[in-house]
Protein backbone atom coordinates (compact mmCIF):
# COMPACT_ATOMS: atom_id res chain seq x y z
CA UNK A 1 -146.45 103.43 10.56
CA UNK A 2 -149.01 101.40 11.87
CA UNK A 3 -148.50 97.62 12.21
CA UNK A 4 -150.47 96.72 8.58
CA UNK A 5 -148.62 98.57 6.62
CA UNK A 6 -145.47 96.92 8.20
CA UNK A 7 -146.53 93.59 7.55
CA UNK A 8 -147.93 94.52 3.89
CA UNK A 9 -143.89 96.29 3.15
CA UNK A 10 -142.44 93.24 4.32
CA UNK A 11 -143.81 91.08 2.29
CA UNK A 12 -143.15 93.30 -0.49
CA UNK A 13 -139.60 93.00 0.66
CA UNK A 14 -139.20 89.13 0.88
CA UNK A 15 -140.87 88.67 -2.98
CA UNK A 16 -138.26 91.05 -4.81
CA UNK A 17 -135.79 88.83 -3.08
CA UNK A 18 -136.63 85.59 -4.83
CA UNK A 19 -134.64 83.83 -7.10
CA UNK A 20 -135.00 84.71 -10.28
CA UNK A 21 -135.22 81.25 -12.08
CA UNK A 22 -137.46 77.92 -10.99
CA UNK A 23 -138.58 74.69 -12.29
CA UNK A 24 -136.57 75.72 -16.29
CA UNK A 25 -137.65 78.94 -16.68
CA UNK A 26 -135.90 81.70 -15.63
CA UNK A 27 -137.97 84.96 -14.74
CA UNK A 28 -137.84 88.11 -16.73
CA UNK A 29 -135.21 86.57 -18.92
CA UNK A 30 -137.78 84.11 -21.51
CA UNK A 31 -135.80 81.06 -21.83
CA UNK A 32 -137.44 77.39 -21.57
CA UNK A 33 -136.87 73.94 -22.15
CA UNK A 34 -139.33 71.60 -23.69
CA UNK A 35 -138.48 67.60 -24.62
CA UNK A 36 -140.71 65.36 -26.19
CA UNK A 37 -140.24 61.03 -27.69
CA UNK A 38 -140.82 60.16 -31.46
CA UNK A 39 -143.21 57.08 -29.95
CA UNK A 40 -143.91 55.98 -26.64
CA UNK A 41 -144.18 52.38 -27.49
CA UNK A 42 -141.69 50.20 -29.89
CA UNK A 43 -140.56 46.74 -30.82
CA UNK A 44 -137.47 45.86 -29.02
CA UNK A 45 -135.84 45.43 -32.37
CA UNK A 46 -136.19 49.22 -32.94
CA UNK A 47 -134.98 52.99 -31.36
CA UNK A 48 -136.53 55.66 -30.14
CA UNK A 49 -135.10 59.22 -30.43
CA UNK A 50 -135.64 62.06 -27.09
CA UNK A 51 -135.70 65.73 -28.10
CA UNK A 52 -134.84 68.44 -25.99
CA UNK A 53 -135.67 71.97 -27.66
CA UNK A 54 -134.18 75.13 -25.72
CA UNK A 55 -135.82 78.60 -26.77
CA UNK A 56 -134.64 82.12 -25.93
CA UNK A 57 -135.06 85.29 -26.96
CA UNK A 58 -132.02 86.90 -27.92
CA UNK A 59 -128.95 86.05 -29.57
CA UNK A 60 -127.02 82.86 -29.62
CA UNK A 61 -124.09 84.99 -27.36
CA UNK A 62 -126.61 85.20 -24.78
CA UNK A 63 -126.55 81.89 -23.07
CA UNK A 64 -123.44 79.79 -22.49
CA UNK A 65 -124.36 75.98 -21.85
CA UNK A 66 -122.38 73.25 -20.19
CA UNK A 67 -121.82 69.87 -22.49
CA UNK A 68 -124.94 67.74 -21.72
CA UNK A 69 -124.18 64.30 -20.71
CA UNK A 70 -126.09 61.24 -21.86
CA UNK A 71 -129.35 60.55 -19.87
CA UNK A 72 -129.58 58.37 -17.40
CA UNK A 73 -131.87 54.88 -18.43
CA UNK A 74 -133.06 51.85 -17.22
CA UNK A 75 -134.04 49.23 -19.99
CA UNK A 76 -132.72 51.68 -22.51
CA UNK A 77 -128.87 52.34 -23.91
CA UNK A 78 -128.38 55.84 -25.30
CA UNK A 79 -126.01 54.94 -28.85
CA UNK A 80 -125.36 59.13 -29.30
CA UNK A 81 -125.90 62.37 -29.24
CA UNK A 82 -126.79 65.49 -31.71
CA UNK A 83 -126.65 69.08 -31.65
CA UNK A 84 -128.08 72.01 -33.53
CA UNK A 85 -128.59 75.72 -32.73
CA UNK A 86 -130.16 78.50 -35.17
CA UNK A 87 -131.78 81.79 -34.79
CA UNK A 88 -134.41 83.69 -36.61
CA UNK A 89 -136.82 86.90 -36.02
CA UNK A 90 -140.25 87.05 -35.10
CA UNK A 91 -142.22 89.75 -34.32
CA UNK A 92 -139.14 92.23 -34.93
CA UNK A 93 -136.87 90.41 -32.15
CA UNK A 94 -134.51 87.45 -32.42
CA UNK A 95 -135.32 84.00 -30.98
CA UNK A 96 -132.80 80.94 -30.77
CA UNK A 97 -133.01 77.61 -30.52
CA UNK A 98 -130.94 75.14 -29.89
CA UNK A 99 -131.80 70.88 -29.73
CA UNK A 100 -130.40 68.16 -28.24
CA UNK A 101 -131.46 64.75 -30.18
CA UNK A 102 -130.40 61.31 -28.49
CA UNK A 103 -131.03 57.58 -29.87
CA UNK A 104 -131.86 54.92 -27.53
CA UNK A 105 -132.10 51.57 -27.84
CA UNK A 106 -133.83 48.84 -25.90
CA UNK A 107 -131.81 46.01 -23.74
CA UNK A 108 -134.53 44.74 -22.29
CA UNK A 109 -138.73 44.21 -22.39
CA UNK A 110 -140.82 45.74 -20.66
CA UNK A 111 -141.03 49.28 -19.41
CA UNK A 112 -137.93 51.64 -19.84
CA UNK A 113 -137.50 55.05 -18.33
CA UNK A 114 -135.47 58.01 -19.15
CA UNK A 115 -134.77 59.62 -16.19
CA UNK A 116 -135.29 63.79 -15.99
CA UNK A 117 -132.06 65.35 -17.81
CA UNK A 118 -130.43 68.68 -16.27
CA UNK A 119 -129.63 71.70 -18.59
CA UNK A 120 -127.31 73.72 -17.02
CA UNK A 121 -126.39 77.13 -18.41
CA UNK A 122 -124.97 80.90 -17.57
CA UNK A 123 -126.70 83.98 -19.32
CA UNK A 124 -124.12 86.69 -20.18
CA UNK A 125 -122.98 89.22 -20.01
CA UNK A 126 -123.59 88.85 -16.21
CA UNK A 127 -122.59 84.84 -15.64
CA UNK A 128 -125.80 84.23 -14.53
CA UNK A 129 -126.49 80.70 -13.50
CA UNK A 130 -128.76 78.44 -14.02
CA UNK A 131 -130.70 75.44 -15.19
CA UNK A 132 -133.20 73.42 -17.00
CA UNK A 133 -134.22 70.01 -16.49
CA UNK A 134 -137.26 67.74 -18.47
CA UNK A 135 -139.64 65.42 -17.39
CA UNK A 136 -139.28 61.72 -16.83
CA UNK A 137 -140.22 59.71 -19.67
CA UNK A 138 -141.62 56.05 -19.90
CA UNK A 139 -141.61 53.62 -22.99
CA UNK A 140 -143.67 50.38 -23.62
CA UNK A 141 -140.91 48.09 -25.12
CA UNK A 142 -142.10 44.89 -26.73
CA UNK A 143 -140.68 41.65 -25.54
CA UNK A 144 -137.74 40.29 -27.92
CA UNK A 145 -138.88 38.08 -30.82
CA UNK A 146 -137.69 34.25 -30.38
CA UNK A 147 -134.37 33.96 -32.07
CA UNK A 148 -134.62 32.19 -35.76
CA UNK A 149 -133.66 28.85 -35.87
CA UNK A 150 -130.95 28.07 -37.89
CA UNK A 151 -131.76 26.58 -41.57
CA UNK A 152 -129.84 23.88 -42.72
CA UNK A 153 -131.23 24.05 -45.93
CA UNK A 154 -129.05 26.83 -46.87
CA UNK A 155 -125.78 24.65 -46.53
CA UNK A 156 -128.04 21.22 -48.01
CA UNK A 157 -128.32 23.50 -51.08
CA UNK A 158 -124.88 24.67 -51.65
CA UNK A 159 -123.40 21.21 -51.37
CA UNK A 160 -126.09 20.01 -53.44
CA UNK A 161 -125.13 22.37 -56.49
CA UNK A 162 -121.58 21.69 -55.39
CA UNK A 163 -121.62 18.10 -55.88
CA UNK A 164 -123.74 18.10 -58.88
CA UNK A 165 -121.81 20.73 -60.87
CA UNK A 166 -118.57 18.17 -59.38
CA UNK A 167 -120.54 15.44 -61.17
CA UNK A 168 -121.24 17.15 -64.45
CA UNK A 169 -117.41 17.86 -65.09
CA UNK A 170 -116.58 14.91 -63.77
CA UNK A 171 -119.07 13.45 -67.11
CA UNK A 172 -117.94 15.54 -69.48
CA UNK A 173 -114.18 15.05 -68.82
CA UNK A 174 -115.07 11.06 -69.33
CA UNK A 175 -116.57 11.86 -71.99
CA UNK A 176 -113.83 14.03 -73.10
CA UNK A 177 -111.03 11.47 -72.36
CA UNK A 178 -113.18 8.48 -74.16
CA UNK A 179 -113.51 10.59 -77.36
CA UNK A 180 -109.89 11.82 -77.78
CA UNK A 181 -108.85 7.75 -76.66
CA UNK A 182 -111.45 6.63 -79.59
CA UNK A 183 -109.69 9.30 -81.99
CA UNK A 184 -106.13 8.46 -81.04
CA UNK A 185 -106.92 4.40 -82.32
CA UNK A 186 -106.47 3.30 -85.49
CA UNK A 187 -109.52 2.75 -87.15
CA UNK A 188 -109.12 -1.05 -88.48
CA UNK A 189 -110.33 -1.82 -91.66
CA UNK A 190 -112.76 -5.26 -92.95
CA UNK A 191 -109.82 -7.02 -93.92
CA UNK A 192 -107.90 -6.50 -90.93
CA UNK A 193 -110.42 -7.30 -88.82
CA UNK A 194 -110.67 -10.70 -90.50
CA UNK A 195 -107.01 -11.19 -90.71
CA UNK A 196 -106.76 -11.16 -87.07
CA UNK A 197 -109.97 -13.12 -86.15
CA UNK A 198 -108.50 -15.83 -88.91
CA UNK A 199 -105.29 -15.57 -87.03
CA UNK A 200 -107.56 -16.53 -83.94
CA UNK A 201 -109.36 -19.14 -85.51
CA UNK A 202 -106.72 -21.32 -86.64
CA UNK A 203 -105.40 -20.70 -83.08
CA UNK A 204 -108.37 -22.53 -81.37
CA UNK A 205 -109.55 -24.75 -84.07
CA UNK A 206 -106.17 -26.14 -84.45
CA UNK A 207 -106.47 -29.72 -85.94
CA UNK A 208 -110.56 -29.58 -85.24
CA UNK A 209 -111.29 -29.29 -88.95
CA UNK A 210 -114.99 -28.96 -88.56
CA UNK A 211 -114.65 -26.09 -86.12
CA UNK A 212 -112.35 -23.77 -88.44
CA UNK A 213 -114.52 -23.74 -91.38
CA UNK A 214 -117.55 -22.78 -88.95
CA UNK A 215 -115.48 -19.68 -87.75
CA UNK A 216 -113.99 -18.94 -91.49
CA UNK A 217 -117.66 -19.21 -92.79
CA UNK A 218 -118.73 -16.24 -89.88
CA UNK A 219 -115.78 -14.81 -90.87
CA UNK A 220 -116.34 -14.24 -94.87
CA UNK A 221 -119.88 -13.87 -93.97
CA UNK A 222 -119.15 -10.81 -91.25
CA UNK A 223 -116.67 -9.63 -93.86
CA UNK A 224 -119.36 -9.48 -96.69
CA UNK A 225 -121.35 -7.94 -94.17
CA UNK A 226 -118.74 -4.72 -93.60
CA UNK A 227 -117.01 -4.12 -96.71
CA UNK A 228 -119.80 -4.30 -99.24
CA UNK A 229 -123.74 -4.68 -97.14
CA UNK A 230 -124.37 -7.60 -97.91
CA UNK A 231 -126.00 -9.88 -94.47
CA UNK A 232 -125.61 -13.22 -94.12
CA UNK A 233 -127.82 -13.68 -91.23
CA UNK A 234 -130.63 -16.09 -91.01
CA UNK A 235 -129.90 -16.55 -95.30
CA UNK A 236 -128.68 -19.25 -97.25
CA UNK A 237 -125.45 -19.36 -98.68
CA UNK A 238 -126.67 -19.36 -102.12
CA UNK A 239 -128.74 -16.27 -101.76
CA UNK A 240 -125.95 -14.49 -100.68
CA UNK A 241 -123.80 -15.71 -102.89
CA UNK A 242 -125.98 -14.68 -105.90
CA UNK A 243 -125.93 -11.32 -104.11
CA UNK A 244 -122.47 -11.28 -104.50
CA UNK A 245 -122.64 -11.86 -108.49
CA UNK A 246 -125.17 -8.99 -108.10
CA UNK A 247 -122.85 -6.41 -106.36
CA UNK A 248 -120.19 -3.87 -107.76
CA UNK A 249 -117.39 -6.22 -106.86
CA UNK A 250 -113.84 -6.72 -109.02
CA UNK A 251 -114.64 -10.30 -111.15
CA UNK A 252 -111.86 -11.42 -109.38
CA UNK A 253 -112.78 -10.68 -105.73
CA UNK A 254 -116.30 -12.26 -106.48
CA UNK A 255 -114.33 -15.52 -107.55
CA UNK A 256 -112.28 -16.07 -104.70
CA UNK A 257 -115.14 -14.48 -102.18
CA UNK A 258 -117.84 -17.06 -103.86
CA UNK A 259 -115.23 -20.02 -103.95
CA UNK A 260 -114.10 -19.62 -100.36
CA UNK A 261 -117.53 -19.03 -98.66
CA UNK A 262 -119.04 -21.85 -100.82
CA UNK A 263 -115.78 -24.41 -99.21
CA UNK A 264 -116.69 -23.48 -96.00
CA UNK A 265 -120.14 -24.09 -96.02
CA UNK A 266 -119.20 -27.74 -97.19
CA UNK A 267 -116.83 -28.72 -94.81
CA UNK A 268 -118.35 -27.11 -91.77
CA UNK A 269 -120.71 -29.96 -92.40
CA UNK A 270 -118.35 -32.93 -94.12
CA UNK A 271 -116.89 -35.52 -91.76
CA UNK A 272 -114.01 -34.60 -90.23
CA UNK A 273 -111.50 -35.68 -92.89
CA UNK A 274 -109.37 -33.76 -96.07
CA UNK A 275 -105.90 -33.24 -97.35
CA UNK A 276 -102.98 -33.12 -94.83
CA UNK A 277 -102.13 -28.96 -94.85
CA UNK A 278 -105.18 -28.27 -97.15
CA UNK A 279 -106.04 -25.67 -93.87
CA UNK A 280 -102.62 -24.59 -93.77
CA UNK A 281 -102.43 -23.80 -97.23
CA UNK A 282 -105.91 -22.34 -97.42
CA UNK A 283 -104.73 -20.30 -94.43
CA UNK A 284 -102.14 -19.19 -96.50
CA UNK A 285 -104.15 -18.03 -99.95
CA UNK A 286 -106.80 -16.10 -97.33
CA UNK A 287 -104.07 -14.13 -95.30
CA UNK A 288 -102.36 -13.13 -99.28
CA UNK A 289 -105.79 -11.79 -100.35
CA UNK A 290 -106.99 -9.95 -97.71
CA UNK A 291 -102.96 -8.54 -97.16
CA UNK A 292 -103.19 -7.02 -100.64
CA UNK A 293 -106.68 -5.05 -100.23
């Protein structure tokens, strides 16, 4: 054998002795790994997800993998990790795949980099093995927005509609608690009201003679005014006394009404003089009256 055909057998020799799997793929045997990203560029705020796609043919049985870690990142946190296998014919001849999904998320602007991740396996029946790795990967991560400063407005507004809705009820229980006081007084009647201003009078009049027929003609006069209508302001007593004959009023009442308001008209004006008692007495016939009504 000459010394060509030597050297040609020997490197016949030294190729059927390679390996017979390089770079992911493994020779004569159809299995490969392919990755790709959702997006190459995000807001920090957001993810991105990394596939990793194995594909055989054959059945699932066929290939025995070792659990994948989480890839190695800078400027990127992997949160988790899915799986999935299926299988399905083409051609006449089944084909599996199998995917690897992880979910990163950005700690920092910038540029972040998945480093390459290794797929290692064993092909049966023989326990054959071998692996698989991807490419490196690099994402354009936006810078972080400025953080939101706080609103106070919020807060204003709550204590607002606090203190308001406070200041309603506080109203209505006034309110309330004015109302039930009004209802839980007596309602006095016209004569008692002049009973105890007369009671009054005479109190601060005393011996000023002048001064209690003044008060005991506002008196009738404010009386008039609540039991039957009839005003006395800015009038003349005899207009209102010929109201009086004119009104729906017992014969009786009109008598003593006309003759009382007519004295007091006169002596709120007459010099201060009269009959010792005559106020006393008076006093007396005015309080036995309006007691009877």
């Amino acid at each position: 054998m000459d010394n060509t055909l030597r050297k040609n057998l020997a490197i016949c020799i030294f190729i059927a002795g390679l390996p017979l799997f390089q770079f992911g793929q493994v020779w004569g045997e159809e299995i490969s790994l392919s990755a790709r990203l959702d997006k190459t560029e995000i807001p920090f705020e957001s993810t991105v997800e990394l596939s990793l796609e194995v594909r055989w043919q054959g059945g699932m049985e066929k290939y025995a993998f070792e659990f994948l870690p989480l890839p190695t990142a800078h400027g990127l946190k992997p949160l988790g990790t899915t799986s999935a296998i299926s299988s399905r014919k083409e051609n006449g001849a089944d084909y599996t795949t199998r995917t690897f999904k992880y979910t990163l998320k950005p700690i920092t602007g910038g540029t972040g980099v998945i480093e390459p991740i290794v797929l290692k396996y064993v092909a049966m029946p023989d326990s054959i093995p071998g692996e698989l790795a991807s490419q490196q990967f690099q994402i354009a991560i936006a810078q972080p927005l400025p953080p939101k400063k706080k609103s106070h407005l919020p807060i204003i507004a709550a204590i607002s509609a606090l203190i308001l809705s406070l200041s309603i009820c506080a109203i209505y229980l006034l309110k309330l608690r004015r109302k039930r006081r009004i209802s839980k007084e007596p309602v006095r009647t016209a004569e008692q009201i002049f009973l105890d201003d007369l009671a009054l009078a005479k109190k601060e009049s005393q011996s000023e003679r002048k001064l209690f027929f003044t008060r005991l003609y506002k008196l009738l006069t404010g009386f008039m005014e609540k039991k039957y209508g009839i005003s006395g302001v800015g009038r003349a007593t005899s207009d209102i006394l010929a109201e009086i004959e004119k009104a729906e009023i017992p014969l009786e009442d009109k008598e003593r009404l006309s003759e009382w308001l007519t004295l007091a008209d006169k002596e709120k004006y007459a010099p201060s003089s009269g009959a010792p008692g005559d106020i006393t007495r008076l006093s007396a016939d005015l309080e036995s009256f309006f007691n009877r009504k």
